[in-house]
C-alpha atoms as a PDB file:
ATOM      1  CA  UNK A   1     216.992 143.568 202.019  1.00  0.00           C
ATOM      2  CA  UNK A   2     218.347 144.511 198.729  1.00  0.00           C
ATOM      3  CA  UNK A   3     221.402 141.815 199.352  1.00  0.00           C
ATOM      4  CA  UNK A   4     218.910 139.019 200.198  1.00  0.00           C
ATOM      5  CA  UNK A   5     216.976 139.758 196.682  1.00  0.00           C
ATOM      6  CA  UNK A   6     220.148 139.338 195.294  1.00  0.00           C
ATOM      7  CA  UNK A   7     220.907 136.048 196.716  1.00  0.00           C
ATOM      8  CA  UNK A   8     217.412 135.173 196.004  1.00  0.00           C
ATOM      9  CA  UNK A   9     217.994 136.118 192.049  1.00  0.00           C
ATOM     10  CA  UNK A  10     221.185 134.351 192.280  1.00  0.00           C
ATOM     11  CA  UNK A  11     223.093 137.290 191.905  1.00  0.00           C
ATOM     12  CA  UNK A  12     227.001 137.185 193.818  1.00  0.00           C
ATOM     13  CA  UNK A  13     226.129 139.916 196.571  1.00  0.00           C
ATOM     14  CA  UNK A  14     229.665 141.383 196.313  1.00  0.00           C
ATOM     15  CA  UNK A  15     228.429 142.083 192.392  1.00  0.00           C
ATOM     16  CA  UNK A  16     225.651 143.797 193.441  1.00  0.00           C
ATOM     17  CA  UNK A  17     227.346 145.938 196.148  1.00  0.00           C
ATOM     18  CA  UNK A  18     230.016 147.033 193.158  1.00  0.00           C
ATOM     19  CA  UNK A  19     226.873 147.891 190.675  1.00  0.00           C
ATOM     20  CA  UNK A  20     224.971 149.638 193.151  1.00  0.00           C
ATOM     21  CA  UNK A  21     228.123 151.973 193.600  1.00  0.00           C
ATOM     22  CA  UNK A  22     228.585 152.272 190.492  1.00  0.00           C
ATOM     23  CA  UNK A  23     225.131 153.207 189.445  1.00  0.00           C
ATOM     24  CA  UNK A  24     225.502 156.088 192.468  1.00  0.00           C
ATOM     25  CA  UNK A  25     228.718 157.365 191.058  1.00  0.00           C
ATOM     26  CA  UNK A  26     226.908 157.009 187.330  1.00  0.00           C
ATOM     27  CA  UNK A  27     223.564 156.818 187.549  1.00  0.00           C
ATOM     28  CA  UNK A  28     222.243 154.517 184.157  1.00  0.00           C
ATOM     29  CA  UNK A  29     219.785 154.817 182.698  1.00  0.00           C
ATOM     30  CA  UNK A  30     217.613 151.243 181.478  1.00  0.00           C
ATOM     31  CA  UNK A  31     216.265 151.290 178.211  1.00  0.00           C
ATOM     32  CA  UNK A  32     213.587 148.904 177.339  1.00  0.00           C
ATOM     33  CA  UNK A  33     212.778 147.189 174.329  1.00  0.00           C
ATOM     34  CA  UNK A  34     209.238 146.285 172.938  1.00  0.00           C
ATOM     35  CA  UNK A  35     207.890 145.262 169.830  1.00  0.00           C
ATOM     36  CA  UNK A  36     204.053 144.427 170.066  1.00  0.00           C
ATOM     37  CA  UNK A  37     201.698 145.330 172.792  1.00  0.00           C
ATOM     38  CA  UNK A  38     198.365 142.692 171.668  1.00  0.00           C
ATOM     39  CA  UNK A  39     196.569 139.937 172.393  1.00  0.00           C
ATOM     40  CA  UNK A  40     198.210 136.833 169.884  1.00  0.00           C
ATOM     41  CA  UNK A  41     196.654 133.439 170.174  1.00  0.00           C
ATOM     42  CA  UNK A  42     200.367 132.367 168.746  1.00  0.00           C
ATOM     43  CA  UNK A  43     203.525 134.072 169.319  1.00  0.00           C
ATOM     44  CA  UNK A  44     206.440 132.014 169.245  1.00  0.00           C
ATOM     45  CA  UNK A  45     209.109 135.492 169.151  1.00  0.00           C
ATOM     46  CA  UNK A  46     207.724 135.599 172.363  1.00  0.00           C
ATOM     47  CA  UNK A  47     207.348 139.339 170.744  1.00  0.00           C
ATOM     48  CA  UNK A  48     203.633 140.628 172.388  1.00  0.00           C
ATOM     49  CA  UNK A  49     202.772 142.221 175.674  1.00  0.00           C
ATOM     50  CA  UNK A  50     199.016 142.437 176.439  1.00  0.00           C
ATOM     51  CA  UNK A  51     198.042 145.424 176.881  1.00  0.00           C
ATOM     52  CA  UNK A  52     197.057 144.445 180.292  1.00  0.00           C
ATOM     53  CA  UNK A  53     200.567 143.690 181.488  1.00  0.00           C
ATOM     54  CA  UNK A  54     202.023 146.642 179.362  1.00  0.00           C
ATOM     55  CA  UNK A  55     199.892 149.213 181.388  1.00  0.00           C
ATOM     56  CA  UNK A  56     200.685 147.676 184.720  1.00  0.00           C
ATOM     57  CA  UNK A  57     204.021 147.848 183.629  1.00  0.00           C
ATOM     58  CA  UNK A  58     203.880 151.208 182.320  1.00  0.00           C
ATOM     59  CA  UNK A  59     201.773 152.744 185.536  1.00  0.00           C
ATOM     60  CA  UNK A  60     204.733 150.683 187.838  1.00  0.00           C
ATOM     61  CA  UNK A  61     207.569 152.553 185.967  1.00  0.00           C
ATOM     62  CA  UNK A  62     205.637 155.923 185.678  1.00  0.00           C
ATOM     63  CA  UNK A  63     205.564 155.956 189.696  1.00  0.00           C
ATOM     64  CA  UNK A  64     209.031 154.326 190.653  1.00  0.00           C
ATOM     65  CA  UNK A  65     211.117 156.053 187.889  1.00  0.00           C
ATOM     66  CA  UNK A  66     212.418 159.055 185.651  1.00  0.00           C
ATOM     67  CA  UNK A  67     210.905 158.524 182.632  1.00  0.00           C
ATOM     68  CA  UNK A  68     213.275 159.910 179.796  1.00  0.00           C
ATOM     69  CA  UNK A  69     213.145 160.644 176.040  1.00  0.00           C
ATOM     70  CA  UNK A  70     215.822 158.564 174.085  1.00  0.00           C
ATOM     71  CA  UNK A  71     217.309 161.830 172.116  1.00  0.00           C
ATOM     72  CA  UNK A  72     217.869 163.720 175.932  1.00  0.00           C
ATOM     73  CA  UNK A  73     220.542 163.705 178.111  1.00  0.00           C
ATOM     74  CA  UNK A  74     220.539 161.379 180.504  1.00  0.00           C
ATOM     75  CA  UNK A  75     219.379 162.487 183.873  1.00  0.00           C
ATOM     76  CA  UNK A  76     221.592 162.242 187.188  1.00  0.00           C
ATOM     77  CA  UNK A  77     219.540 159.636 189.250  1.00  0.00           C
ATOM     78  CA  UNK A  78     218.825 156.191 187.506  1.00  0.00           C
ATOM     79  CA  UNK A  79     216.048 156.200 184.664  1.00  0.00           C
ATOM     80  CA  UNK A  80     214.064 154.162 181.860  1.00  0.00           C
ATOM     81  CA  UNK A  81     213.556 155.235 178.492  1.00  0.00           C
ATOM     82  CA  UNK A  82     210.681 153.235 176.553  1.00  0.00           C
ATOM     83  CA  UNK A  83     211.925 151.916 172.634  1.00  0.00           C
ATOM     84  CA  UNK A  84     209.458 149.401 170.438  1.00  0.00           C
ATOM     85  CA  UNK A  85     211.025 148.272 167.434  1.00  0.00           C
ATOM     86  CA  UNK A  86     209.711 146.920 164.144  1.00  0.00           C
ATOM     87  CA  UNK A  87     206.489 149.317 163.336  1.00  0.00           C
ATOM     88  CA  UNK A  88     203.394 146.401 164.133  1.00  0.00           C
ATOM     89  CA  UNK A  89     200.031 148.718 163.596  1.00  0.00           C
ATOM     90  CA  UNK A  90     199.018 147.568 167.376  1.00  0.00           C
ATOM     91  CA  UNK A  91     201.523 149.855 168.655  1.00  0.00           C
ATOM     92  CA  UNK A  92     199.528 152.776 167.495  1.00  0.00           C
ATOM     93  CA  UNK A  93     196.061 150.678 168.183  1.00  0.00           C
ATOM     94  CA  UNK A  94     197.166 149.450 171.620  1.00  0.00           C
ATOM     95  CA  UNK A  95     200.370 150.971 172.792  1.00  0.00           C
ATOM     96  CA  UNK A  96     200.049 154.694 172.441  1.00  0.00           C
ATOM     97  CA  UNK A  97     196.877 154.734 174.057  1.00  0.00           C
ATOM     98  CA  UNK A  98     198.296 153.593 176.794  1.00  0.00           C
ATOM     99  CA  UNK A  99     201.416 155.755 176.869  1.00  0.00           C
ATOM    100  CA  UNK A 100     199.300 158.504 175.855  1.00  0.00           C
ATOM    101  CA  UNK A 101     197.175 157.904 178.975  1.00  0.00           C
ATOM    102  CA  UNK A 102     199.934 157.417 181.626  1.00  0.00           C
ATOM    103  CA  UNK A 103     201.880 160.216 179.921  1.00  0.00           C
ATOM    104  CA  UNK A 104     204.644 157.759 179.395  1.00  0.00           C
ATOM    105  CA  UNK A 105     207.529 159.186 176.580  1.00  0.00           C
ATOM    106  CA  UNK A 106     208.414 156.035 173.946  1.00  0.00           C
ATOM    107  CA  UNK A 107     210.688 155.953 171.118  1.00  0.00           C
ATOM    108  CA  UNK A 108     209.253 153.747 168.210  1.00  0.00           C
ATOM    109  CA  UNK A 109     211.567 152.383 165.519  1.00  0.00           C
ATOM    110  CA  UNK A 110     209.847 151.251 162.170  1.00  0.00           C
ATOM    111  CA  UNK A 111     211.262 149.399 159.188  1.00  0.00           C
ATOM    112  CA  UNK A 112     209.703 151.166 156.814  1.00  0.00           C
ATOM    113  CA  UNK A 113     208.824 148.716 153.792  1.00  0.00           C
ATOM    114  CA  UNK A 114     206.149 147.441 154.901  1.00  0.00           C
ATOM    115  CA  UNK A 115     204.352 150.397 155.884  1.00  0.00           C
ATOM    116  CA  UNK A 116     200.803 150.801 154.498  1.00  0.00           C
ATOM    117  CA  UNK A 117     200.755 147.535 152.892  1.00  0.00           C
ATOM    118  CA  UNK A 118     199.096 144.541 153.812  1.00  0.00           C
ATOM    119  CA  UNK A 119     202.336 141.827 154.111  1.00  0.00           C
ATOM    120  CA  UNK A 120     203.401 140.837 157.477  1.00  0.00           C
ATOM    121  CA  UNK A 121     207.141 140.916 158.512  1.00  0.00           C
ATOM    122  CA  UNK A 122     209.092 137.956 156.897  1.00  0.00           C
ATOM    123  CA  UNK A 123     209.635 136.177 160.073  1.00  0.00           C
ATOM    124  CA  UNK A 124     205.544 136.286 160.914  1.00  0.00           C
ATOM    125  CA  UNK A 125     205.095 135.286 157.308  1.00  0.00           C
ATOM    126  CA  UNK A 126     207.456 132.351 158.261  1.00  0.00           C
ATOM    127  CA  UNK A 127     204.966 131.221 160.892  1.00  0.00           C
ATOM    128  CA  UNK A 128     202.322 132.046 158.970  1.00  0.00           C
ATOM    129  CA  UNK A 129     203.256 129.352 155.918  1.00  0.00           C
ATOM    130  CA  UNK A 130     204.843 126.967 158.165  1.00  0.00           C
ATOM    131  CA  UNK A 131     202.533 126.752 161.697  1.00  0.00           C
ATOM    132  CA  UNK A 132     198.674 127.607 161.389  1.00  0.00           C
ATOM    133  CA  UNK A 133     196.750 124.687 161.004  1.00  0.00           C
ATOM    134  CA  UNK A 134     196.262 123.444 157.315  1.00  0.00           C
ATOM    135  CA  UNK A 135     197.214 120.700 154.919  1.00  0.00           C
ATOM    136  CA  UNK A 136     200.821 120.340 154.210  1.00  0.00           C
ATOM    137  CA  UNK A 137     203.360 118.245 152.057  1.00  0.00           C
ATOM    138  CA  UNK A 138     205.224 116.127 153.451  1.00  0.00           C
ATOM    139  CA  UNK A 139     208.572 117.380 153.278  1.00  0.00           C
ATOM    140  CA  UNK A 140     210.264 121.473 152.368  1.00  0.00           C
ATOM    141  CA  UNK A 141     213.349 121.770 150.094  1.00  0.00           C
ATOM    142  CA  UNK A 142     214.763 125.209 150.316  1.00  0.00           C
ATOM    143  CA  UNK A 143     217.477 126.785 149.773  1.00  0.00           C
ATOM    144  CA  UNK A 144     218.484 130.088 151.720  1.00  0.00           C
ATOM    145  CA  UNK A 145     221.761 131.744 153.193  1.00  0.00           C
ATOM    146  CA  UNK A 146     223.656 130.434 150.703  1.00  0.00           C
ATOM    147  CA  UNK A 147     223.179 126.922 152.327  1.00  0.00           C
ATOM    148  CA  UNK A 148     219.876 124.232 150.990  1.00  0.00           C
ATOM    149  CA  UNK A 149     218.125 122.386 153.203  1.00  0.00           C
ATOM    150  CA  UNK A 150     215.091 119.831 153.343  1.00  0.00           C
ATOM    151  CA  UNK A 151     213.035 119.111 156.085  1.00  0.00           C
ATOM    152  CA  UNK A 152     210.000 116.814 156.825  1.00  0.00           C
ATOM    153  CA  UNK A 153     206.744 118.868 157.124  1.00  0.00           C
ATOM    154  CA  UNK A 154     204.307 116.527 158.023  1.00  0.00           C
ATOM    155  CA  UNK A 155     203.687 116.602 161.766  1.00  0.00           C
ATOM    156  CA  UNK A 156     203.625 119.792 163.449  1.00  0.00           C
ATOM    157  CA  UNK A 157     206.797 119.252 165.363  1.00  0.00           C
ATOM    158  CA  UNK A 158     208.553 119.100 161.965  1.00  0.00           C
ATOM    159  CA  UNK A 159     207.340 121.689 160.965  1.00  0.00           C
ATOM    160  CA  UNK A 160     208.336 124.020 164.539  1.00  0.00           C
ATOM    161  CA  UNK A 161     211.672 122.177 163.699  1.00  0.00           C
ATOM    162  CA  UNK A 162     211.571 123.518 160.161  1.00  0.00           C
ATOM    163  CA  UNK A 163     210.544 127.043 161.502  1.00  0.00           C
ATOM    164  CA  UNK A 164     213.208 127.567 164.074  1.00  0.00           C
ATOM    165  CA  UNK A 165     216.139 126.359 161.414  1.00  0.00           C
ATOM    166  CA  UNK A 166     214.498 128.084 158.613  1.00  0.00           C
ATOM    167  CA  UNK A 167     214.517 131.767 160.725  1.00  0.00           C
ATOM    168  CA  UNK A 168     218.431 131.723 160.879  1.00  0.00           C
ATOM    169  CA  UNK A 169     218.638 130.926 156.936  1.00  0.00           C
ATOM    170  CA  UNK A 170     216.646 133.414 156.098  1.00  0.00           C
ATOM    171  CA  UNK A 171     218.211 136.313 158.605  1.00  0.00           C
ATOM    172  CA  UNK A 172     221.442 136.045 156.252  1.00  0.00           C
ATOM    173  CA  UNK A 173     219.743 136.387 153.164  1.00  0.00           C
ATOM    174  CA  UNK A 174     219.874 139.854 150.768  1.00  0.00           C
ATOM    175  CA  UNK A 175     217.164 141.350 151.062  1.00  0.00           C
ATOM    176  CA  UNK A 176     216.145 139.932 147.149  1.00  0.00           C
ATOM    177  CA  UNK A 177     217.320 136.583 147.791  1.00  0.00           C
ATOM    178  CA  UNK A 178     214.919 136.140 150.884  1.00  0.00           C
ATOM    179  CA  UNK A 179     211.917 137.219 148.942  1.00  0.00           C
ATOM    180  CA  UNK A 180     212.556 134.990 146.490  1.00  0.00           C
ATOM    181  CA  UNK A 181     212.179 132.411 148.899  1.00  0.00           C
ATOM    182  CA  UNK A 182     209.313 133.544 150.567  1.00  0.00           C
ATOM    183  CA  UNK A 183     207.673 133.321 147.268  1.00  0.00           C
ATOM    184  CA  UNK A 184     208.810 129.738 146.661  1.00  0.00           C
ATOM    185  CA  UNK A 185     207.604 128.788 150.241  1.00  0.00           C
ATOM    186  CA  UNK A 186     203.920 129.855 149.271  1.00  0.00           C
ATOM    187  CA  UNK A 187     203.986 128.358 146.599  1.00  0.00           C
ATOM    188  CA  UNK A 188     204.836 125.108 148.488  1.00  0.00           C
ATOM    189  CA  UNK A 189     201.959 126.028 151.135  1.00  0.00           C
ATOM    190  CA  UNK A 190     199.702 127.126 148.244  1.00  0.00           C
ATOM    191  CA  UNK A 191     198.945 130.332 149.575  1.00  0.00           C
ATOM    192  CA  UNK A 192     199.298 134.020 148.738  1.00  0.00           C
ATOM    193  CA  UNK A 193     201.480 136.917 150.463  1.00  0.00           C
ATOM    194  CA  UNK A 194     198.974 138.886 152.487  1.00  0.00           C
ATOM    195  CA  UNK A 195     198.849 138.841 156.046  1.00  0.00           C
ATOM    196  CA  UNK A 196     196.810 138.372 158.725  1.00  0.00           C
ATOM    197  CA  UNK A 197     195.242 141.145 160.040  1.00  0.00           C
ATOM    198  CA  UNK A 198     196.530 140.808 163.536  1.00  0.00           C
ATOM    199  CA  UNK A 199     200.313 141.083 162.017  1.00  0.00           C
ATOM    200  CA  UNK A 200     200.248 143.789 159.865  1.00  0.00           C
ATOM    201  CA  UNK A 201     202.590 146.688 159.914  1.00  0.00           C
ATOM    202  CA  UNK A 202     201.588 150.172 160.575  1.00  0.00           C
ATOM    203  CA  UNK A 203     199.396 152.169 157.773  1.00  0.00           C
ATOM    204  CA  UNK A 204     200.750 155.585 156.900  1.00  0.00           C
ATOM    205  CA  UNK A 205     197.877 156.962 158.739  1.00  0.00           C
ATOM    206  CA  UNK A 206     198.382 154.845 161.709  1.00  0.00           C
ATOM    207  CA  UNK A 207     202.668 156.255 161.310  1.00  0.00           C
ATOM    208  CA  UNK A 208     201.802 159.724 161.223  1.00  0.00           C
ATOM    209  CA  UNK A 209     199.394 159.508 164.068  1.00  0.00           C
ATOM    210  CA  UNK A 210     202.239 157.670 166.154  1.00  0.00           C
ATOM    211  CA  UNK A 211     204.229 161.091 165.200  1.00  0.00           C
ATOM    212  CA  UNK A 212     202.063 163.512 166.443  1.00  0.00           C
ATOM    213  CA  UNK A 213     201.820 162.061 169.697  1.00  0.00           C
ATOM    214  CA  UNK A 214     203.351 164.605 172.046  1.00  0.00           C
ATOM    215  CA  UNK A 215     204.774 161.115 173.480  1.00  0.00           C
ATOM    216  CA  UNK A 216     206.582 159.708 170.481  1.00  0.00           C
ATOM    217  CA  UNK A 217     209.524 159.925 169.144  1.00  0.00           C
ATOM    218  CA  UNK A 218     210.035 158.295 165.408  1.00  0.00           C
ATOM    219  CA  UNK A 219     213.362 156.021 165.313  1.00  0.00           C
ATOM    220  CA  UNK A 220     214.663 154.796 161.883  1.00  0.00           C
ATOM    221  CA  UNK A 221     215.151 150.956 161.461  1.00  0.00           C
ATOM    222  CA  UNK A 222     216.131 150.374 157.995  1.00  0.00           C
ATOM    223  CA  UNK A 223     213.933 149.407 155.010  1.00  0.00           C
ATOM    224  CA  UNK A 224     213.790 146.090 154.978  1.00  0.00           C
ATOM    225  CA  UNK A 225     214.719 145.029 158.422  1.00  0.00           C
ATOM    226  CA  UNK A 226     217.777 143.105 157.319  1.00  0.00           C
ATOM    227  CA  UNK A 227     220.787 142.565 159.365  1.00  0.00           C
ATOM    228  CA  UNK A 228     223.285 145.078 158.173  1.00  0.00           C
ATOM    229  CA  UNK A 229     226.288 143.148 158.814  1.00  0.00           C
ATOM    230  CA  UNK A 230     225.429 140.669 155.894  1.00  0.00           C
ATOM    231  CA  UNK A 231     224.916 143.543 153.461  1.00  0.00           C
ATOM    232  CA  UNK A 232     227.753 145.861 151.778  1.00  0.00           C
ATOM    233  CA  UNK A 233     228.528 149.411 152.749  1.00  0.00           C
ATOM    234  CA  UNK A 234     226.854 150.748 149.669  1.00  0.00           C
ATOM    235  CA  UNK A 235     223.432 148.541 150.535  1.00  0.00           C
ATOM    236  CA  UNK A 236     224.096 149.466 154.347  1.00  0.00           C
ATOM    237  CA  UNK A 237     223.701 153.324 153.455  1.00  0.00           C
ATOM    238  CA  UNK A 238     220.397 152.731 151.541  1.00  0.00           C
ATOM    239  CA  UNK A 239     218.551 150.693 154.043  1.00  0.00           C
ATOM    240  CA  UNK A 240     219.455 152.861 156.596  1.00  0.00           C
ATOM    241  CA  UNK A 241     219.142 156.328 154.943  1.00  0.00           C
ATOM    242  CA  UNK A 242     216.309 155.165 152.616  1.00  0.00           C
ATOM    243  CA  UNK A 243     214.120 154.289 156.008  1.00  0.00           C
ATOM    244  CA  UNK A 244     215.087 157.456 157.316  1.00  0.00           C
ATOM    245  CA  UNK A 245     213.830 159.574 154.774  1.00  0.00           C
ATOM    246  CA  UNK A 246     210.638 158.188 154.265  1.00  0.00           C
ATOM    247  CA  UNK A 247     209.945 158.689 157.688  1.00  0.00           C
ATOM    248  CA  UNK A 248     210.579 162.141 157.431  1.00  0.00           C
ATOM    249  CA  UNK A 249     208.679 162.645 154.361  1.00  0.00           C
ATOM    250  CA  UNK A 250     205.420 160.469 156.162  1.00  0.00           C
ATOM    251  CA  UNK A 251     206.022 162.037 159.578  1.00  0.00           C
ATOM    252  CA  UNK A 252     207.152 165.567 158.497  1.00  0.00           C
ATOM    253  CA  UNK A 253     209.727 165.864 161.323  1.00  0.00           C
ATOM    254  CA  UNK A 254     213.111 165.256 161.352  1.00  0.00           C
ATOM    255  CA  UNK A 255     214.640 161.563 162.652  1.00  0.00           C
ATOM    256  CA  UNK A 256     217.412 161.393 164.941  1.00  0.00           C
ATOM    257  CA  UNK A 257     217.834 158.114 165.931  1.00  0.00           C
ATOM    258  CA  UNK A 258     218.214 154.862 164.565  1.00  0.00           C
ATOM    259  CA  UNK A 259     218.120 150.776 165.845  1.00  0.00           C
ATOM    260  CA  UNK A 260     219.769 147.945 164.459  1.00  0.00           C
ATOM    261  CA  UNK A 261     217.732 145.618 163.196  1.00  0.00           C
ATOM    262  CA  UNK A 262     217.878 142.319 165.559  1.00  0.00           C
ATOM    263  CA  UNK A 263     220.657 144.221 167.351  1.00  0.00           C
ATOM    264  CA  UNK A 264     222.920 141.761 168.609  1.00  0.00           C
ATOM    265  CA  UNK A 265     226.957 142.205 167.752  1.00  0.00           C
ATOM    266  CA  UNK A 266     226.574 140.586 165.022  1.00  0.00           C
ATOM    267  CA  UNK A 267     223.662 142.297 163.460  1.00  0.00           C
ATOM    268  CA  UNK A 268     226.163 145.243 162.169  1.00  0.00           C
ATOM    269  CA  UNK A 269     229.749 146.012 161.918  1.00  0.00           C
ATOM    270  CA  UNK A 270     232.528 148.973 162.640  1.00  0.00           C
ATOM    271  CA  UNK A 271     231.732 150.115 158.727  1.00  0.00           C
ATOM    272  CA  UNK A 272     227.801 150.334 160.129  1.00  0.00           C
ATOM    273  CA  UNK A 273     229.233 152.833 163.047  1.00  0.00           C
ATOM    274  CA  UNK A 274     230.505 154.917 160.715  1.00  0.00           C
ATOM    275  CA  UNK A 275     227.915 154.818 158.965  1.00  0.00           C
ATOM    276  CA  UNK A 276     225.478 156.136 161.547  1.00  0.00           C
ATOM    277  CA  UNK A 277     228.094 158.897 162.769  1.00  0.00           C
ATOM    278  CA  UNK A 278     228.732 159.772 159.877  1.00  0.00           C
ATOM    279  CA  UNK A 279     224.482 160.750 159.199  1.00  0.00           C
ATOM    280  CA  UNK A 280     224.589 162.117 162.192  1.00  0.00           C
ATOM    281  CA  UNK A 281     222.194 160.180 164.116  1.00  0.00           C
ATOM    282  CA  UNK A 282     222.029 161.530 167.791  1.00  0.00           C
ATOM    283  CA  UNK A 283     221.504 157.937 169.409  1.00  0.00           C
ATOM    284  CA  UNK A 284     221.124 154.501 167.971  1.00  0.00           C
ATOM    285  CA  UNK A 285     220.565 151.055 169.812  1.00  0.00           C
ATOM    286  CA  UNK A 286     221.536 147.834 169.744  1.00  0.00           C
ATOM    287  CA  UNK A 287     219.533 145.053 171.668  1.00  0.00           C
ATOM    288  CA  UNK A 288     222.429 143.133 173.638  1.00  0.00           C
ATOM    289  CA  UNK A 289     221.825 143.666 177.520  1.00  0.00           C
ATOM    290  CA  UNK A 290     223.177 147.069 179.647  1.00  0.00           C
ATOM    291  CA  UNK A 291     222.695 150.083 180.459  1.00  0.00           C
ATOM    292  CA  UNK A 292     223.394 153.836 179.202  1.00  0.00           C
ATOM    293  CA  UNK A 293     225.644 155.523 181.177  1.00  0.00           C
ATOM    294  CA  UNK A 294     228.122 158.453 181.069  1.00  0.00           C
ATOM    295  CA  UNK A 295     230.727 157.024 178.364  1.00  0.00           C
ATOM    296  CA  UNK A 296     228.385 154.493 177.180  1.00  0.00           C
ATOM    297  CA  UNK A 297     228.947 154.554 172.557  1.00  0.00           C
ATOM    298  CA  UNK A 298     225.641 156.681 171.647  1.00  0.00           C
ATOM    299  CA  UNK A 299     225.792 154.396 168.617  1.00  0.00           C
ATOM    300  CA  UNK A 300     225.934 151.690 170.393  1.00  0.00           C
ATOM    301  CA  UNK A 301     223.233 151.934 173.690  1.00  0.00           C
ATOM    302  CA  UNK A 302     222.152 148.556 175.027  1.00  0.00           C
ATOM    303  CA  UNK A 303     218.772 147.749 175.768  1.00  0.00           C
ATOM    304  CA  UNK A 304     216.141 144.837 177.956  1.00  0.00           C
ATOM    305  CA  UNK A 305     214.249 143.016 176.081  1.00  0.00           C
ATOM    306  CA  UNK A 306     210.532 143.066 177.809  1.00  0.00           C
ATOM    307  CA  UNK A 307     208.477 139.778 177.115  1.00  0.00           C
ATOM    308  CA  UNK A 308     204.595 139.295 178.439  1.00  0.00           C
ATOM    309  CA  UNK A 309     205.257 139.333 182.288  1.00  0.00           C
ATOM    310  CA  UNK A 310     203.182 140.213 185.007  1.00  0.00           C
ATOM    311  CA  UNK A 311     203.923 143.033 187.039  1.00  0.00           C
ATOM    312  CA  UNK A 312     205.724 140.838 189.828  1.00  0.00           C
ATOM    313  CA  UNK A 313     207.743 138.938 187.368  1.00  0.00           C
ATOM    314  CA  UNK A 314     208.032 142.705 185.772  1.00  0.00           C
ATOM    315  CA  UNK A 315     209.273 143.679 188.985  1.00  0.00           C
ATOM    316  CA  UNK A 316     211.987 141.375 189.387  1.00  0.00           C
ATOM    317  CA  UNK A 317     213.164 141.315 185.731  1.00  0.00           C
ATOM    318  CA  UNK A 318     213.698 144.930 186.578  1.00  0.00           C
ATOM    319  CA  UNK A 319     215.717 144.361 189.526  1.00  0.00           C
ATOM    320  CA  UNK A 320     218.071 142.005 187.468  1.00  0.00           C
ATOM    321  CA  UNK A 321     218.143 144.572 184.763  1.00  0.00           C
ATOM    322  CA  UNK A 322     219.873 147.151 186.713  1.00  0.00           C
ATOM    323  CA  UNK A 323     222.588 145.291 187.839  1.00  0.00           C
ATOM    324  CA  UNK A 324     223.554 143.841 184.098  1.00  0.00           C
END
């Protein structure tokens, strides 16, 4: 059965009879990764779960699975651990509610400048200037990541065109440069900097009730959510140790673990590893594809990206997932 799902998921059977020893001889463990669990008219990160999805998912893994706490040992029979990344107030207005009610254990790393305030995340501000229905001009000049571009604006497939090349611009921008041109892209959509209610980042009161959740563990994830690899060392340290310790002071407990922001290879660098040894951090994730096993880099775990899928597709996603 298992080597006709295989076929049927286009996955080399021989591949799966290697994994499947494998995982007996080292049993992984899959860590998932989450960032929103809502209801978005518009989400073109593809970054929300409903919540109706998220507890079918949640209930499916609570029966099938060990369900472990990022900062323990991993078990000896294959597992899931539960991350969310980011720090979107829905995860303590939708999420934990959920987790708190299935008893599920979940790991939540939050960028931390944007706590209690009432901006949105730079890439939702993004959308926010460049894709909701209004008047626009005609064309954008911008520059950002060192490189300028212009775009035409007037249609609303120029402007998804703008928004997708404008996202990777702005990912390699300092942290000062890219708010300096968020600022000169309201001004172009003649709008101010506060978000939309359904985007906003979690309140302090909202963070420190996501801590005392006997289900929650508090992850850092940087200040300003910035890929690390385009910063210096020096800048590196801050974000990273300046997230952590206001998390601490919010939460009152310490915080052991850490994600990369975006997560992917490039998102960080060998002086970033040494970095996070070097404070000690018990576990920290990336968000390339894999799974934890014996040997796996604690600084270094890989985690599955969850999008909004039924619990069928859910299902099968999974299946794929363990043999990656």
């Amino acid at each position: 059965m298992m080597l006709l799902e295989a076929i049927r998921m286009g996955v080399s059977p021989l591949l799966m009879a290697a994994r499947l020893v494998q995982n007996r001889l080292s049993p992984p463990t899959l860590i998932l990764l989450y960032h929103r669990v809502t209801n978005l008219e518009s989400d073109p990160q593809l970054l929300a779960v409903s919540p109706r999805n998220f507890f079918d998912q949640m209930r499916y893994l609570k029966e099938n699975f060990p369900l472990v706490r990022l900062e323990q040992e991993p078990v000896d029979k294959p597992a899931v651990a539960i991350t969310f990344d980011d720090g979107y107030a829905d995860n303590a207005l939708e999420a934990l509610p959920i987790l708190e009610e299935l008893q599920v254990p979940a790991t939540f790393f939050v960028a931390t400048d944007l706590i209690g305030t009432d901006r949105e995340f730079w890439w939702d501000e993004v959308e926010r200037l460049l894709l909701l229905e209004r008047e626009y001009s005609t064309f954008l000049e911008l520059t950002a990541g060192g490189e300028g571009g212009r775009w035409e604006t007037a249609t609303v497939a120029q402007r998804a065109r703008c928004y997708r090349e404008l996202l990777p611009l702005l990912r390699r921008d300092l942290p000062e440069q890219r708010e300096e041109h968020l600022a000169r892209l309201r001004l172009w959509a003649g709008t101010g900097g506060v978000g939309r209610e359904t985007h906003r980042a979690l309140s302090v009161e909202q963070l420190r009730r996501l801590a005392a959740s006997p289900e929650v563990t508090l992850g850092a994830h940087t200040l300003s959510h910035s890929s690390l690899s385009v910063l210096p060392v020096s800048r590196q340290r801050e974000e990273i140790a300046g997230s952590r310790a206001r998390l601490e002071q919010w939460s009152g407990k310490p915080i052991e673990v850490f994600s990369y922001p975006f997560g992917t290879r490039d998102d960080y660098t060998a002086e970033t590893l040494s970095l996070c040894r070097e404070m000690g951090f018990a576990r920290t994730c990336s968000a390339f594809p894999g799974q934890w096993r014996s040997g796996t880099d604690p600084q270094q775990l890989p985690r599955q990206v969850v999008r909004d899928w039924d619990l069928h597709t859910f299902k099968k996603r999974l299946s794929r997932f363990w043999l990656s």
